[in-house]
N, C-alpha and C. Protein backbone atom coordinates (compact mmCIF):
# COMPACT_ATOMS: atom_id res chain seq x y z
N UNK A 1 0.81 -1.20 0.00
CA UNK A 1 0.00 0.00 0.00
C UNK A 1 0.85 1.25 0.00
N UNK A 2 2.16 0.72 0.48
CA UNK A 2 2.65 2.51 0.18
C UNK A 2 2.99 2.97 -0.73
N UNK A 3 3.35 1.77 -1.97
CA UNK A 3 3.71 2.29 -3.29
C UNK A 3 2.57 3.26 -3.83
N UNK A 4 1.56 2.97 -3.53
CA UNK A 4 -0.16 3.28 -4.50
C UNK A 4 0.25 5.40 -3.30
N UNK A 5 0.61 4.85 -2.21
CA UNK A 5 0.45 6.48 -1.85
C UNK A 5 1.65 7.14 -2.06
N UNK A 6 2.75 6.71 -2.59
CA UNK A 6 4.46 7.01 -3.45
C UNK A 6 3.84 7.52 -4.85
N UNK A 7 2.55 6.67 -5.44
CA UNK A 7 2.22 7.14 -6.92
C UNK A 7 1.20 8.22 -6.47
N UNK A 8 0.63 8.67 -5.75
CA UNK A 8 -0.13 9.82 -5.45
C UNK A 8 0.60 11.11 -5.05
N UNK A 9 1.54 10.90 -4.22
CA UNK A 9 2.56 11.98 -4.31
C UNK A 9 3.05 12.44 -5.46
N UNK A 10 3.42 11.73 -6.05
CA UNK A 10 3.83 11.63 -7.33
C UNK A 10 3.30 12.58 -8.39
N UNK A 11 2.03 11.60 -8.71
CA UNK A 11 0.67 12.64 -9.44
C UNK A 11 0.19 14.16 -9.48
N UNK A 12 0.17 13.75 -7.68
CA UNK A 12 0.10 15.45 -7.14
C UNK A 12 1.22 16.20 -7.39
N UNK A 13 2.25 15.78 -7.13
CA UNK A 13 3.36 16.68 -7.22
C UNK A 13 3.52 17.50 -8.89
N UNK A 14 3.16 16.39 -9.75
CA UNK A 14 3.17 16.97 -11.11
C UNK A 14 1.75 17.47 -11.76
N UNK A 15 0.92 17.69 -10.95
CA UNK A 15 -0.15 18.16 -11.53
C UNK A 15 -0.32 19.70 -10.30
N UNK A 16 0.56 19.98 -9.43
CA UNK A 16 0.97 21.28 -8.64
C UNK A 16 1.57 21.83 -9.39
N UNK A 17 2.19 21.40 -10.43
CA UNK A 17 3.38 22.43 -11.17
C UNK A 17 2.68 22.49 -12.53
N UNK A 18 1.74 22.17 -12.94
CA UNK A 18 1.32 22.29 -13.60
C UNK A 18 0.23 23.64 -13.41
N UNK A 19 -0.34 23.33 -12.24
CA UNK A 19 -1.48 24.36 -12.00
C UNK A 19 -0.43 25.84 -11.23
N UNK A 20 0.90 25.31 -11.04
CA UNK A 20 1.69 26.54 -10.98
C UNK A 20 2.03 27.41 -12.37
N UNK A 21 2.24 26.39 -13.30
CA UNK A 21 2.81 27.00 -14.75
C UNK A 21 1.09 27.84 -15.46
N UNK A 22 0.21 27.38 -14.88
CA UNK A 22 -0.79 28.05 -15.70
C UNK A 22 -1.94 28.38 -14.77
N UNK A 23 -2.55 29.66 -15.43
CA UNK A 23 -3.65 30.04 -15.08
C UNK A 23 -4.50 31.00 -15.81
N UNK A 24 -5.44 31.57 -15.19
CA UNK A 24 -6.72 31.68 -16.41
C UNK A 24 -6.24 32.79 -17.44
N UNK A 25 -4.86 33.57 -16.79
CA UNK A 25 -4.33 34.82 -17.73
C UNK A 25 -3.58 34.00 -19.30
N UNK A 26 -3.44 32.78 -18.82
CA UNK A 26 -2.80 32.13 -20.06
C UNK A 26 -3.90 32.09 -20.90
N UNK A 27 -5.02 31.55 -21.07
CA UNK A 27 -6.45 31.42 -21.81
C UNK A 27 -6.78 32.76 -22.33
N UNK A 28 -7.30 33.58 -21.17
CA UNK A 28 -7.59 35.35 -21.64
C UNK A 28 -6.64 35.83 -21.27
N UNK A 29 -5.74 36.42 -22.08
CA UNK A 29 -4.25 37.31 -21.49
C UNK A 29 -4.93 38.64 -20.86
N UNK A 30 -4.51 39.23 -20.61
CA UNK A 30 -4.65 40.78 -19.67
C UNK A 30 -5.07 41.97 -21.19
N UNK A 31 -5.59 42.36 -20.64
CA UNK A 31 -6.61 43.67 -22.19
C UNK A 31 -5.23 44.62 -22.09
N UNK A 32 -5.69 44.79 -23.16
CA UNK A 32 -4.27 46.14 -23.69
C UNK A 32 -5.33 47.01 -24.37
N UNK A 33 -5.24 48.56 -23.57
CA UNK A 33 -6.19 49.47 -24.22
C UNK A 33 -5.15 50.65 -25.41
N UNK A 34 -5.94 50.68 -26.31
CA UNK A 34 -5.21 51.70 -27.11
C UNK A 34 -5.46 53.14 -26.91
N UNK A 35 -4.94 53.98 -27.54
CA UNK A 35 -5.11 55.75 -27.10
C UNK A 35 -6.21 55.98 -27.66
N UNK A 36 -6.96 55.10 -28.39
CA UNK A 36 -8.38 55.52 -28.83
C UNK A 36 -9.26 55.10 -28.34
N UNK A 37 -8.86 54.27 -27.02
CA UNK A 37 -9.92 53.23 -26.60
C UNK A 37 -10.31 52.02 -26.56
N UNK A 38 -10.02 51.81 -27.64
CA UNK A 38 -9.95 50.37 -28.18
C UNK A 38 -9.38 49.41 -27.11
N UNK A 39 -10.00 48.25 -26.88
CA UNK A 39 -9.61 47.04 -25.97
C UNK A 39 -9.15 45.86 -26.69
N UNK A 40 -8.45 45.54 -26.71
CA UNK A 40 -7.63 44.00 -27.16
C UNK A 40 -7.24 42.84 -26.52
N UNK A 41 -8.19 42.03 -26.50
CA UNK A 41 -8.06 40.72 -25.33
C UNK A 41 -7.84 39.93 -25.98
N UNK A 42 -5.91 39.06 -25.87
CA UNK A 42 -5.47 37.80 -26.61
C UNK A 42 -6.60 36.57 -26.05
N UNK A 43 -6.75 35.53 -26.58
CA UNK A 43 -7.46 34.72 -26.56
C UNK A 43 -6.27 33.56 -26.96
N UNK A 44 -6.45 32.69 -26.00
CA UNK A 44 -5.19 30.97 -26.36
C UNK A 44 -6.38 29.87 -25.94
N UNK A 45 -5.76 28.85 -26.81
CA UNK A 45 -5.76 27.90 -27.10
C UNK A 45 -4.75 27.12 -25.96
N UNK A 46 -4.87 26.56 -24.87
CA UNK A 46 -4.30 25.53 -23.76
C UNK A 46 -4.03 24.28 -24.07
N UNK A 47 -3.05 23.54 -24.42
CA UNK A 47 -2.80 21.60 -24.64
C UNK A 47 -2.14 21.51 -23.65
N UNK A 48 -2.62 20.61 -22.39
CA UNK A 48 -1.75 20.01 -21.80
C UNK A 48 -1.54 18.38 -21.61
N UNK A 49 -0.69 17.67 -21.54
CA UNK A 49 -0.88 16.17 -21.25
C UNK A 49 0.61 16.25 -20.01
N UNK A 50 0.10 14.84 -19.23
CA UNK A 50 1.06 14.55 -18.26
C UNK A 50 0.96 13.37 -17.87
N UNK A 51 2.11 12.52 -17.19
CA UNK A 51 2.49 11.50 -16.96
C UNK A 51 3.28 10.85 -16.17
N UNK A 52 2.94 9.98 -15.21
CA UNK A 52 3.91 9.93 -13.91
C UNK A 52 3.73 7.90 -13.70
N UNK A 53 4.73 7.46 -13.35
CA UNK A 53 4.76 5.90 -13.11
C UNK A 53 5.95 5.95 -12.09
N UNK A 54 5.85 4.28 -11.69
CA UNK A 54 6.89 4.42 -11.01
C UNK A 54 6.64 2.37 -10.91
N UNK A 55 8.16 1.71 -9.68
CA UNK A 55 8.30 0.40 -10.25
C UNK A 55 8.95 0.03 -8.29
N UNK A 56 8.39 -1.00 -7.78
CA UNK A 56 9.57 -1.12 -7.05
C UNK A 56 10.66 -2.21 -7.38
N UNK A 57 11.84 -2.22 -7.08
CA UNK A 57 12.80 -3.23 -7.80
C UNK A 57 13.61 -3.43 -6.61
N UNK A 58 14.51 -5.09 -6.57
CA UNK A 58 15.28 -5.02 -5.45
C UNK A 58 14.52 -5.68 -4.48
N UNK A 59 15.73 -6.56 -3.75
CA UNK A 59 14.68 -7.54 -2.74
C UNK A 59 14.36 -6.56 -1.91
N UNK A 60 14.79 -5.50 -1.41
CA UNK A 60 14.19 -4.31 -0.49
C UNK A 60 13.22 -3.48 -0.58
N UNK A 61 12.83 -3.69 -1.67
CA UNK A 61 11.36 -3.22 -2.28
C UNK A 61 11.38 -1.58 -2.52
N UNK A 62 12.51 -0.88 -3.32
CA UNK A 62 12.86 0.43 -3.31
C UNK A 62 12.18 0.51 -4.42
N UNK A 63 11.74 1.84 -4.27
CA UNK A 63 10.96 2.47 -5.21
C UNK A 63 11.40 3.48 -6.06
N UNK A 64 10.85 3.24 -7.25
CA UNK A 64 11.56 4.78 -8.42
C UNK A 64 10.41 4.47 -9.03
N UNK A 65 10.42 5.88 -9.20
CA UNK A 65 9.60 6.36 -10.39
C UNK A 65 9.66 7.98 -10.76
N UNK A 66 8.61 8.19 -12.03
CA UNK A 66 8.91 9.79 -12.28
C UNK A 66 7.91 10.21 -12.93
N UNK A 67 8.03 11.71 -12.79
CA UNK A 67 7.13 12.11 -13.88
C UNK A 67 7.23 13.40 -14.70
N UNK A 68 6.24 13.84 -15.47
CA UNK A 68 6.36 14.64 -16.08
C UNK A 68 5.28 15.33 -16.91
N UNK A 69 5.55 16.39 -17.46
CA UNK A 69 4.14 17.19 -18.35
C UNK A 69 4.29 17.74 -19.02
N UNK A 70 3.44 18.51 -20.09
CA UNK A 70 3.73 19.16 -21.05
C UNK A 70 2.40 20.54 -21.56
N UNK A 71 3.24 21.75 -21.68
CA UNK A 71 2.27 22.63 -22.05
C UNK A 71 2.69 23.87 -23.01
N UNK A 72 1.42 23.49 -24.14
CA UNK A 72 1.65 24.33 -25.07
C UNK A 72 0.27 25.08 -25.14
N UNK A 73 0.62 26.36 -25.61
CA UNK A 73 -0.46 27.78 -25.00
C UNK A 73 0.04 28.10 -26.95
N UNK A 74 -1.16 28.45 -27.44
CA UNK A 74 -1.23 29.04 -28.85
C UNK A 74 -2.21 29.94 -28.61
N UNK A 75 -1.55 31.09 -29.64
CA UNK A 75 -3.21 31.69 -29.72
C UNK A 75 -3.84 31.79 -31.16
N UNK A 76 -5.55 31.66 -30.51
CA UNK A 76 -6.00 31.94 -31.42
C UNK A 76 -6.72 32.98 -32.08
N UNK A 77 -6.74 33.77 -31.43
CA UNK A 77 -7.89 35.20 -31.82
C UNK A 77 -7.65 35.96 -30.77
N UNK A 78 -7.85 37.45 -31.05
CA UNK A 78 -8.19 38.35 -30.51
C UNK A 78 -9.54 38.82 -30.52
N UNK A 79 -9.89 39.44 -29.04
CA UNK A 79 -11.46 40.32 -28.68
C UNK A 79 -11.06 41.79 -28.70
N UNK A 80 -11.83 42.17 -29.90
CA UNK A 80 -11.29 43.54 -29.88
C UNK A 80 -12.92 44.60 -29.31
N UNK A 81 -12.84 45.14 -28.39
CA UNK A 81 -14.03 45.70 -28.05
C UNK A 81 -13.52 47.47 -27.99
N UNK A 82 -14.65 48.26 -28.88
CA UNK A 82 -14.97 49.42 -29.15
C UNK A 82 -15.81 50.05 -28.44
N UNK A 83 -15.71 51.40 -29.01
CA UNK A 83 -17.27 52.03 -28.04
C UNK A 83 -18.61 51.80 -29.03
N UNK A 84 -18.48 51.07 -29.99
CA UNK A 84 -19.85 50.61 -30.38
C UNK A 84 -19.32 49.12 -31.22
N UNK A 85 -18.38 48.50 -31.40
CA UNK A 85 -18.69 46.95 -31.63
C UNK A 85 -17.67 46.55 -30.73
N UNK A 86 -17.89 45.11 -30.83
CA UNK A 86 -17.00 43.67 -30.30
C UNK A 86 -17.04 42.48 -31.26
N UNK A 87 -15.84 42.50 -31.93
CA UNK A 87 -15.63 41.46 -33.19
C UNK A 87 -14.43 40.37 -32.07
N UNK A 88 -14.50 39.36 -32.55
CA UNK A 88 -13.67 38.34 -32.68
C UNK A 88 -12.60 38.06 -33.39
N UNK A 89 -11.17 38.65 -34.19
CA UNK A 89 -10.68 38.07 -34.47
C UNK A 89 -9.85 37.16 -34.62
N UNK A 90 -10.22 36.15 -35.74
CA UNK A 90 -9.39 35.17 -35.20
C UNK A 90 -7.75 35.20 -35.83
N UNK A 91 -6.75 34.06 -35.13
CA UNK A 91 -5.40 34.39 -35.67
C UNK A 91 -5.19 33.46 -37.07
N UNK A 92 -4.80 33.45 -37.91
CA UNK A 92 -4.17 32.75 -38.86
C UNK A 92 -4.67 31.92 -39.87
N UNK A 93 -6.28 33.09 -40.17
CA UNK A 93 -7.38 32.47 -40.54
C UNK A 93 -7.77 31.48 -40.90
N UNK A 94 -8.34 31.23 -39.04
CA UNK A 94 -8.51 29.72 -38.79
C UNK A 94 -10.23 30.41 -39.29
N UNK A 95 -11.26 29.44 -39.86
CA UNK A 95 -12.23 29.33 -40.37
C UNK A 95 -13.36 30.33 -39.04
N UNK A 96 -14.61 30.77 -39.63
CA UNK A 96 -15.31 31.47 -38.90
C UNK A 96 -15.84 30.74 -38.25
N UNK A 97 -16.47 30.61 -36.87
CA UNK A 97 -16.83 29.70 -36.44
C UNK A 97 -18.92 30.60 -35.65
N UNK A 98 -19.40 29.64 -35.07
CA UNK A 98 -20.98 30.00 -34.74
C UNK A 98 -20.69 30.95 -33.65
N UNK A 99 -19.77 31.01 -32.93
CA UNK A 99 -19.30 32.08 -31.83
C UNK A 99 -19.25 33.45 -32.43
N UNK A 100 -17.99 32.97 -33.78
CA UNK A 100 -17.69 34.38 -33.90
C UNK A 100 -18.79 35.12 -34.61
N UNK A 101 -19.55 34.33 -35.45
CA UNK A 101 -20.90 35.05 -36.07
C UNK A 101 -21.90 35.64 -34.71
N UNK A 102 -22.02 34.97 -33.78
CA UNK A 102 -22.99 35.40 -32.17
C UNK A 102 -22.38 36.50 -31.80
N UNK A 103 -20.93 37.01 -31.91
CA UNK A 103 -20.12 38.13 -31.57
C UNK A 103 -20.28 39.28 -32.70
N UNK A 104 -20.44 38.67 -33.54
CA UNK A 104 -20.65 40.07 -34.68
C UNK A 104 -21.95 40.49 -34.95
N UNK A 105 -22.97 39.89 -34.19
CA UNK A 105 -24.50 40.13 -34.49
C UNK A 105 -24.77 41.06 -32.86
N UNK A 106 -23.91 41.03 -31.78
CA UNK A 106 -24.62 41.40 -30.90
C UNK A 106 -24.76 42.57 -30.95
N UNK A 107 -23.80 43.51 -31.59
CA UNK A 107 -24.16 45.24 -31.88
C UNK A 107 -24.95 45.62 -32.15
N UNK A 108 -25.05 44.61 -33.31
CA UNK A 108 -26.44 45.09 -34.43
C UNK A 108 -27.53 44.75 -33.62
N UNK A 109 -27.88 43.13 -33.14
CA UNK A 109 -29.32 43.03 -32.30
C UNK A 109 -29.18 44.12 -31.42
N UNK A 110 -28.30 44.60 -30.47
CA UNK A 110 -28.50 45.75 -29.74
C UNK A 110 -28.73 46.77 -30.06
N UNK A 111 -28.53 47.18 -30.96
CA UNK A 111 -28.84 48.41 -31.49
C UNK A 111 -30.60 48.31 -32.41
N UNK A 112 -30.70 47.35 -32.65
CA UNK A 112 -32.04 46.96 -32.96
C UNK A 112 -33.09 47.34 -31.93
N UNK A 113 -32.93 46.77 -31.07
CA UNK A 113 -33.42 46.36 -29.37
C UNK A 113 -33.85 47.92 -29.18
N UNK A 114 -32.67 48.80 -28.87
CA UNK A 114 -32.68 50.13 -28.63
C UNK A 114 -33.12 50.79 -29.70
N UNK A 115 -33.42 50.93 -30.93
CA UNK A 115 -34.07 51.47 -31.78
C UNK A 115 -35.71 51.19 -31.47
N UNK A 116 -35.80 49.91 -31.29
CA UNK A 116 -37.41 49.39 -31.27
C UNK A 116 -38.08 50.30 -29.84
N UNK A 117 -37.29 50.26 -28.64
CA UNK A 117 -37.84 50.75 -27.60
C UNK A 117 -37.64 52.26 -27.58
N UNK A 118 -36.77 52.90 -28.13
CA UNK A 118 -36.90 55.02 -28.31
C UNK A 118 -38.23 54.96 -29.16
N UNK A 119 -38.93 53.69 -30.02
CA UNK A 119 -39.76 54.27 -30.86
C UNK A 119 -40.91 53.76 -29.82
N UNK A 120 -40.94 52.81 -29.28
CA UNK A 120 -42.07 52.43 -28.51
C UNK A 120 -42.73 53.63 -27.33
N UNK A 121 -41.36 53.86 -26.90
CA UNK A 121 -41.60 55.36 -26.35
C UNK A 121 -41.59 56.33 -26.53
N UNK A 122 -41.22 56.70 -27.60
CA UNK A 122 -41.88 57.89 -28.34
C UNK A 122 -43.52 57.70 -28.36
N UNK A 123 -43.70 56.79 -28.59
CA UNK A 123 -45.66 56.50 -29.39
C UNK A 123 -45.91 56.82 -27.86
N UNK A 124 -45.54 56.40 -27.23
CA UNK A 124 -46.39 56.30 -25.52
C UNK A 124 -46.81 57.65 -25.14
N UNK A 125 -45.33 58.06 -25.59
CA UNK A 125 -45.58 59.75 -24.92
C UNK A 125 -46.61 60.89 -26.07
N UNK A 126 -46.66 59.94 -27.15
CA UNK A 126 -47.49 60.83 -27.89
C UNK A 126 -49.25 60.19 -27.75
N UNK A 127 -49.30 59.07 -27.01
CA UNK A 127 -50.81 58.80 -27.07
C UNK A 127 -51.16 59.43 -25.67
């Protein structure tokens, strides 16, 4: 039984350095505003895999083992938000996807939205 809690140390130990090497700024990087306003939020792409074993050998029953992980952070698009849109672009024109079309419609439905209700209230105040 102590090998099984030698491979849990183990595990843990390489999945601590893992959750040390990353966090949610790797996914959404930090906004960079421009002198006009403009907001620019990198957007990544996260792969990680990891792997840990171990063996005891020796009439003394000594234990080895090891482990290890791997992480690659790409990006794929930028959020570019204005004082009247928020587009998606993406990096290295990777194909449009149903997100980024939901991101380029929300201006317009909003501005729809708010057109329909200045007129609804306009009529109110005139009946």
């Amino acid at each position: 039984m102590e090998n099984k809690s030698t491979i849990t140390e183990l595990m843990t130990a390489t999945m601590t350095k893992i959750r040390d090497m990353v966090d949610v700024n790797t996914i959404v990087g930090d906004a960079i505003t421009t002198a006009d306003g403009t907001t620019i939020i990198p957007v990544s792409k996260l792969s990680m895999g990891f792997g840990s074993g171990g063996s005891e050998f020796g009439a003394e029953k000594n234990f080895g083992g090891g482990g290890g992980a791997g992480v690659k952070v790409s990006p794929i698009a930028f959020l570019v938000v204005t004082e009247h849109n928020v587009r998606l672009l993406p990096v290295g024109g990777a194909p449009e996807t149903a997100f980024d079309r939901v991101m380029d419609l929300i201006p317009k439905i909003t501005k729809q939205v708010e057109n329909y209700l200045e007129k609804r209230k306009a009529k109110e105040e005139v009946e």
